[in-house]
Protein backbone atom coordinates (compact mmCIF):
# COMPACT_ATOMS: atom_id res chain seq x y z
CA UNK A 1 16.55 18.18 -8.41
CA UNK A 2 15.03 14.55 -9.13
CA UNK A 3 11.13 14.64 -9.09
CA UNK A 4 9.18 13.07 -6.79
CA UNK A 5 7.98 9.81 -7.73
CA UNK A 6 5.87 7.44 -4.74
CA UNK A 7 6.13 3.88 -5.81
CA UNK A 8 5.39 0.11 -5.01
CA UNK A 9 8.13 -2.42 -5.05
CA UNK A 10 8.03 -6.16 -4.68
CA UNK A 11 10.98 -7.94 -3.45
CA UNK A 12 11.25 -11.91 -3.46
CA UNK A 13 13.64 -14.90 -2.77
CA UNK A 14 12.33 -17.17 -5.74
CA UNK A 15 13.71 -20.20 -4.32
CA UNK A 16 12.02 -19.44 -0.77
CA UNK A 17 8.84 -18.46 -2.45
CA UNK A 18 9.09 -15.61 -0.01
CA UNK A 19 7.89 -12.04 -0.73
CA UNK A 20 7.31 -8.64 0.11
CA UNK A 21 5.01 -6.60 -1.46
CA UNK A 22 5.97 -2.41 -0.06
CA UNK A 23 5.15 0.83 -0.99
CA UNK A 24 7.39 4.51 -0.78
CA UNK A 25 6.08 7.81 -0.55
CA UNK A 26 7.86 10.00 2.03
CA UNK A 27 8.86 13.45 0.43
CA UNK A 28 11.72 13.00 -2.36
CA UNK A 29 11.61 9.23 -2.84
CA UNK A 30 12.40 7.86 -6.14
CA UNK A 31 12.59 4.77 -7.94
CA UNK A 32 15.54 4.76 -8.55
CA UNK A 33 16.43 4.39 -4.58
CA UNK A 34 15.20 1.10 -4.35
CA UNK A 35 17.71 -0.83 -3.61
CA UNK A 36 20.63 1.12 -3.65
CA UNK A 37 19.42 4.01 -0.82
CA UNK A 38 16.37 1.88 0.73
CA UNK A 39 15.96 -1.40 1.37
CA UNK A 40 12.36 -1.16 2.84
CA UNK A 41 11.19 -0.30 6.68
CA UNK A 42 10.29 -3.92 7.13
CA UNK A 43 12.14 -5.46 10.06
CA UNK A 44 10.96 -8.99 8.54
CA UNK A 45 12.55 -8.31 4.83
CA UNK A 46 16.21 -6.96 7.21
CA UNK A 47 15.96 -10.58 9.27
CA UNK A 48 15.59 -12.41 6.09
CA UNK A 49 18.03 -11.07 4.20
CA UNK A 50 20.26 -11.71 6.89
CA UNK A 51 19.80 -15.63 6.97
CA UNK A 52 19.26 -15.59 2.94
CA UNK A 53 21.15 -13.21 1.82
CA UNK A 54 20.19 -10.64 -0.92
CA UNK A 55 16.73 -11.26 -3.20
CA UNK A 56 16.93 -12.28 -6.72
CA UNK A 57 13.69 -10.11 -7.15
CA UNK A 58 13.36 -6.69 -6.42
CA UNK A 59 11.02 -4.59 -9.18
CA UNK A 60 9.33 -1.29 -8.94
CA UNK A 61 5.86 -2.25 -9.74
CA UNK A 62 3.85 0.89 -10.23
CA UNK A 63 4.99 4.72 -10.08
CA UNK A 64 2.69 7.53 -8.55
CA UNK A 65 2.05 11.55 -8.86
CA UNK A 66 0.90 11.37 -4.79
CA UNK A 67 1.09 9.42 -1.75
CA UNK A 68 -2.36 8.76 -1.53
CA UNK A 69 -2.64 6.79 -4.88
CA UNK A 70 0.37 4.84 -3.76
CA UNK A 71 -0.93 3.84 -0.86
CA UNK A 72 -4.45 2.60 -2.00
CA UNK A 73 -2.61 1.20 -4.66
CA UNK A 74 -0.58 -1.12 -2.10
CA UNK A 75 -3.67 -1.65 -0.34
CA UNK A 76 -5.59 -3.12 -2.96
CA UNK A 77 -2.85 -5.66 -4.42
CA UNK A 78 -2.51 -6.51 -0.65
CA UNK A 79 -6.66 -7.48 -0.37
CA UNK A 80 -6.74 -9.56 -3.80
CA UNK A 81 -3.41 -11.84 -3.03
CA UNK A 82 -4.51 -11.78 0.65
CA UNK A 83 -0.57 -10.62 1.14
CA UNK A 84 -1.08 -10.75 5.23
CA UNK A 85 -2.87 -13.77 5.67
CA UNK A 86 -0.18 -15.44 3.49
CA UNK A 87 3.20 -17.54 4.46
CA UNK A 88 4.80 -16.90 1.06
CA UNK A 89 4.33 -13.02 2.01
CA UNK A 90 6.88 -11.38 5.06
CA UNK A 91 4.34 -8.76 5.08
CA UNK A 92 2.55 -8.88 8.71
CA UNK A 93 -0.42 -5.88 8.48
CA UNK A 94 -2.13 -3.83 6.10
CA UNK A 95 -1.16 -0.20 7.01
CA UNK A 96 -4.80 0.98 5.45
CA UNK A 97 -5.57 4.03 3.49
């Protein structure tokens, strides 16, 4: 059985300048599934790819031991690069803590 490992992903069209900053923590996620089993929740990242086509970036950022560090984790990178108040960023909200 694989451990369970939360992590934060960013995924990016470099010649967009278009990104998406995420985070995965439900119960037996893995590194490893970015990518190949998920491709994020975000119904913004699914449109783009669709008119773009695939990202030339997609990188696990940081790995976790629990959920909760994850997610602060994803909320802090989103307040210092002010992800949601951003065009370059197809994230739309700050899910919180």
């Amino acid at each position: 059985m694989r451990p369970y490992i939360p992590f934060t992903y960013l995924i990016g069209w470099k010649a967009q300048n278009v990104w998406y900053y995420g985070v995965k923590y439900a119960k037996g996620c893995h590194p490893d599934d970015l990518w190949t089993t998920y491709f994020t929740s975000s119904r913004y990242v699914k449109e783009y790819r669709e008119f773009y086509g695939e990202p030339d970036v997609i990188e696990v950022r940081h790995t976790f031991t629990n959920d909760k560090a994850a997610r602060k984790w994803e909320d802090t990178v989103f307040r210092r690069l002010k992800v949601v108040k951003d065009v370059k960023w197809l994230n739309r909200c700050r899910a919180g803590v």
